[in-house]
C-alpha atoms as a PDB file:
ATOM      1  CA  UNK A   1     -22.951   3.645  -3.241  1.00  0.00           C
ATOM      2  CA  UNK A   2     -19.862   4.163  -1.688  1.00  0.00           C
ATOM      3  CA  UNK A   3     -17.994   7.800  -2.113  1.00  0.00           C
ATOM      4  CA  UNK A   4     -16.356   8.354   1.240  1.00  0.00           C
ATOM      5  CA  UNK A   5     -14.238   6.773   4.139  1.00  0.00           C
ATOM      6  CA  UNK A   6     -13.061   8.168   7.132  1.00  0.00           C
ATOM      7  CA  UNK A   7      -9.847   7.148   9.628  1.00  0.00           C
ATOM      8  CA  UNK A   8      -7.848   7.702  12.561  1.00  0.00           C
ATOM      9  CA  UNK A   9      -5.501   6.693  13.926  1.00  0.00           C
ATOM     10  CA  UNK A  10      -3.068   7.743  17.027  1.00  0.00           C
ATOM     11  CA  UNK A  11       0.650   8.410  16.517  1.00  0.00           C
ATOM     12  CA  UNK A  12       3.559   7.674  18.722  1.00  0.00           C
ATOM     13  CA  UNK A  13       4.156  10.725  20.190  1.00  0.00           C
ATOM     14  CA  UNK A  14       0.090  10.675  21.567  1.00  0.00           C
ATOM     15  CA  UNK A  15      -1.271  12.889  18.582  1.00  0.00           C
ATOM     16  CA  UNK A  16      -4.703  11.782  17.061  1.00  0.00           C
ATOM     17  CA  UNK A  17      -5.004  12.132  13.180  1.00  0.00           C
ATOM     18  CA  UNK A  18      -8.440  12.084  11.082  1.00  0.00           C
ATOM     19  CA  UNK A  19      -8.239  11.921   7.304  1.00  0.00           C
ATOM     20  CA  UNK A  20     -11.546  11.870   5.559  1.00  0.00           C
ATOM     21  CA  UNK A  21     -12.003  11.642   1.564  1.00  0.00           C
ATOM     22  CA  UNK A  22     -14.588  12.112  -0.601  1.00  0.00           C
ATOM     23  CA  UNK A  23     -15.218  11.536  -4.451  1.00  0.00           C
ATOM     24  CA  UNK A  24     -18.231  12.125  -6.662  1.00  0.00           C
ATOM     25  CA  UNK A  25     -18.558  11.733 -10.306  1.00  0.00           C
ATOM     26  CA  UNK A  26     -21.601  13.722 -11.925  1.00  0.00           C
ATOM     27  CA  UNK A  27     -22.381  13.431 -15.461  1.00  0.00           C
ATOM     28  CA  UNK A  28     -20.056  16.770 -15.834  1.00  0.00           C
ATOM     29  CA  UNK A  29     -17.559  16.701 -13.251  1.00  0.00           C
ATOM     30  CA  UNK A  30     -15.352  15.314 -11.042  1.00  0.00           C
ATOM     31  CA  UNK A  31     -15.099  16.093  -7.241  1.00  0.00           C
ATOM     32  CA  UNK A  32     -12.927  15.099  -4.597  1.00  0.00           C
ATOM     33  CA  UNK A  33     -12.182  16.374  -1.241  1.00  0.00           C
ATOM     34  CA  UNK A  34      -9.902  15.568   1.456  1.00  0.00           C
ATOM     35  CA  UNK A  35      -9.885  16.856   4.618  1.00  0.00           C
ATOM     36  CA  UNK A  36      -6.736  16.273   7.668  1.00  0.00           C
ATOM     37  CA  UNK A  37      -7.037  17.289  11.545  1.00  0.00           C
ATOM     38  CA  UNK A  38      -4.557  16.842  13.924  1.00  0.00           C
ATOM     39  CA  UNK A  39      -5.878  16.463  17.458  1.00  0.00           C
ATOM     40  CA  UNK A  40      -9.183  17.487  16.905  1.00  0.00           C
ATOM     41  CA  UNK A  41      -7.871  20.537  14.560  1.00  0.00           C
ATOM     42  CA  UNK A  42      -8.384  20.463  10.763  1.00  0.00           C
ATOM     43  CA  UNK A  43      -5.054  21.483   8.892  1.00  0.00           C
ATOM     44  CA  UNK A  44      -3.468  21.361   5.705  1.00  0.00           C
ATOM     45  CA  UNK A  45      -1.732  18.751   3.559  1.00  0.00           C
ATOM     46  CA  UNK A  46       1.474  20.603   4.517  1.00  0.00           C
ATOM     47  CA  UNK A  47       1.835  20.223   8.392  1.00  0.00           C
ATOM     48  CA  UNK A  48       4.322  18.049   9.415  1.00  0.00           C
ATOM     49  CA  UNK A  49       2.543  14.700  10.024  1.00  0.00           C
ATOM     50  CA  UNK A  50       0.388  15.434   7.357  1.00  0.00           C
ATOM     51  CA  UNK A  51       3.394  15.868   4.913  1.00  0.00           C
ATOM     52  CA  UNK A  52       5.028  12.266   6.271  1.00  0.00           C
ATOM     53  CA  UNK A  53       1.921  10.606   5.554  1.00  0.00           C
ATOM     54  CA  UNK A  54       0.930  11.355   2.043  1.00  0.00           C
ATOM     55  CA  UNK A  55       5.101  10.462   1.131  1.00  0.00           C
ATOM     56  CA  UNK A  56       3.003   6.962   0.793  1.00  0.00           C
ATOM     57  CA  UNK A  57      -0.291   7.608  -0.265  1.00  0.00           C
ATOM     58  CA  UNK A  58      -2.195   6.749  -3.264  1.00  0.00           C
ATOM     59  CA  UNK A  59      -1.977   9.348  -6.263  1.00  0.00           C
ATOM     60  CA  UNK A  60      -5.857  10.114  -5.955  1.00  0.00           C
ATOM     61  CA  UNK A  61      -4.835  11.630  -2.743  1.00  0.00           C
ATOM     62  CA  UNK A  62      -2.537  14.619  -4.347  1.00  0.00           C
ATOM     63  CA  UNK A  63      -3.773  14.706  -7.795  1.00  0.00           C
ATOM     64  CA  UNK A  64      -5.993  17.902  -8.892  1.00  0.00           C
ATOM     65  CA  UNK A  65      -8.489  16.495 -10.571  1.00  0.00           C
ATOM     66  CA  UNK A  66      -9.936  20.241 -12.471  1.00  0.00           C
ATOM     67  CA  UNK A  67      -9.850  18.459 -15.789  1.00  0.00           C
ATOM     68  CA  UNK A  68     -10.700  15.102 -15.420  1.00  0.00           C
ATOM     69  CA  UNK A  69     -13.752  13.957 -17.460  1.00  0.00           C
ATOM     70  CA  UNK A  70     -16.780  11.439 -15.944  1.00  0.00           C
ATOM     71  CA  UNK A  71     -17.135   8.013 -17.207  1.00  0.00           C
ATOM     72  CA  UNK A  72     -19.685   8.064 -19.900  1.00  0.00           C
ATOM     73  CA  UNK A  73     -22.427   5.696 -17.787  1.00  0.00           C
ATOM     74  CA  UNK A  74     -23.539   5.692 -14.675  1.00  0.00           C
ATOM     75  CA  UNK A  75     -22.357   2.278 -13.953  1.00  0.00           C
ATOM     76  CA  UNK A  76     -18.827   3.372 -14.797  1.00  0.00           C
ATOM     77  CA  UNK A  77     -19.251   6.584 -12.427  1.00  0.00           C
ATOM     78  CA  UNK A  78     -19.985   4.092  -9.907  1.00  0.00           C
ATOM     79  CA  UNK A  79     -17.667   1.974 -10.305  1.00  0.00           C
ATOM     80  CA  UNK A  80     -14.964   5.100  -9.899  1.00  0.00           C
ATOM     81  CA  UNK A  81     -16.107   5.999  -6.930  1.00  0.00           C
ATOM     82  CA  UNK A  82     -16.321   3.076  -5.286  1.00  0.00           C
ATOM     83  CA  UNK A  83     -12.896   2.121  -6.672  1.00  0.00           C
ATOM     84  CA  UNK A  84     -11.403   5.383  -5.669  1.00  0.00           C
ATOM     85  CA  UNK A  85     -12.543   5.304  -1.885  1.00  0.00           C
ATOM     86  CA  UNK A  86     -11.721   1.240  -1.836  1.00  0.00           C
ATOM     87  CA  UNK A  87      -7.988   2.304  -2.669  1.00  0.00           C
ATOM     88  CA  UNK A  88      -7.783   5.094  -0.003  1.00  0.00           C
ATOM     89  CA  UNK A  89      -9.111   2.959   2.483  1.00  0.00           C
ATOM     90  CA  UNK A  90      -6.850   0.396   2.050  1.00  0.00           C
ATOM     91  CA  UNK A  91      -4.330   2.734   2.026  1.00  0.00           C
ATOM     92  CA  UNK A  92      -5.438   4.063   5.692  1.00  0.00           C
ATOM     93  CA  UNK A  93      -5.345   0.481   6.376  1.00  0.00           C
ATOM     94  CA  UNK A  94      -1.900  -0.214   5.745  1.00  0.00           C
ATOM     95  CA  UNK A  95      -0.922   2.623   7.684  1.00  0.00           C
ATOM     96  CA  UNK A  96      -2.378   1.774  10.792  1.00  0.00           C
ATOM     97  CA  UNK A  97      -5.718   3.655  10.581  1.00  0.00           C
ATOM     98  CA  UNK A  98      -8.811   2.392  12.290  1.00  0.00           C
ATOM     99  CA  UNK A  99     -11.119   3.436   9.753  1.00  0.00           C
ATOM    100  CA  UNK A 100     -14.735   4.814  11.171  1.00  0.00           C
ATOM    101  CA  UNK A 101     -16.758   5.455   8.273  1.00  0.00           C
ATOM    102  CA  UNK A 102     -17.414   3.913   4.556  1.00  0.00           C
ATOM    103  CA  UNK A 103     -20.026   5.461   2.848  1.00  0.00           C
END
């Protein structure tokens, strides 16, 4: 079961950045949670490098996801998850992040 990845990466100007996601379907909800740090720091989607790198990212990233409904079957909540974290890491991927952690 896969429902998390973690990256990093280092920038040109010698700053480290760490994104880490994380989605779970239940049979009631829907959680996801990202978290950014900048050299070691955690911050929020609107600091500067933060900002330039979701310009790019996948909407599963941004989107609130309050009212989304779970797939009816487990299998299907599975599958979403697994999907979900898949299409950030590729995403990380693309943008030059060593990724550390699938999970």
């Amino acid at each position: 079961m896969t429902n998390e990845v973690r990256g990093y990466k280092l920038t040109d100007d010698g700053k480290e950045i760490a994104v880490t996601f994380w989605y779970k379907e239940s049979c009631h909800n829907v959680y996801k949670s990202t978290w950014y740090y900048v050299d070691g720091r955690q911050v929020r989607a609107n600091k500067k490098e933060i900002k330039e790198l979701l310009t790019t990212a996948p909407s599963i990233m941004t989107a609130n996801c309050y009212f989304w409904k779970p797939a009816m079957n487990a299998n299907q909540r599975r599958s979403n998850e697994e999907r979900r974290v898949n299409e950030v890491k590729e995403w990380l991927e693309q943008n030059g992040f060593e990724i550390t952690y699938v999970g």
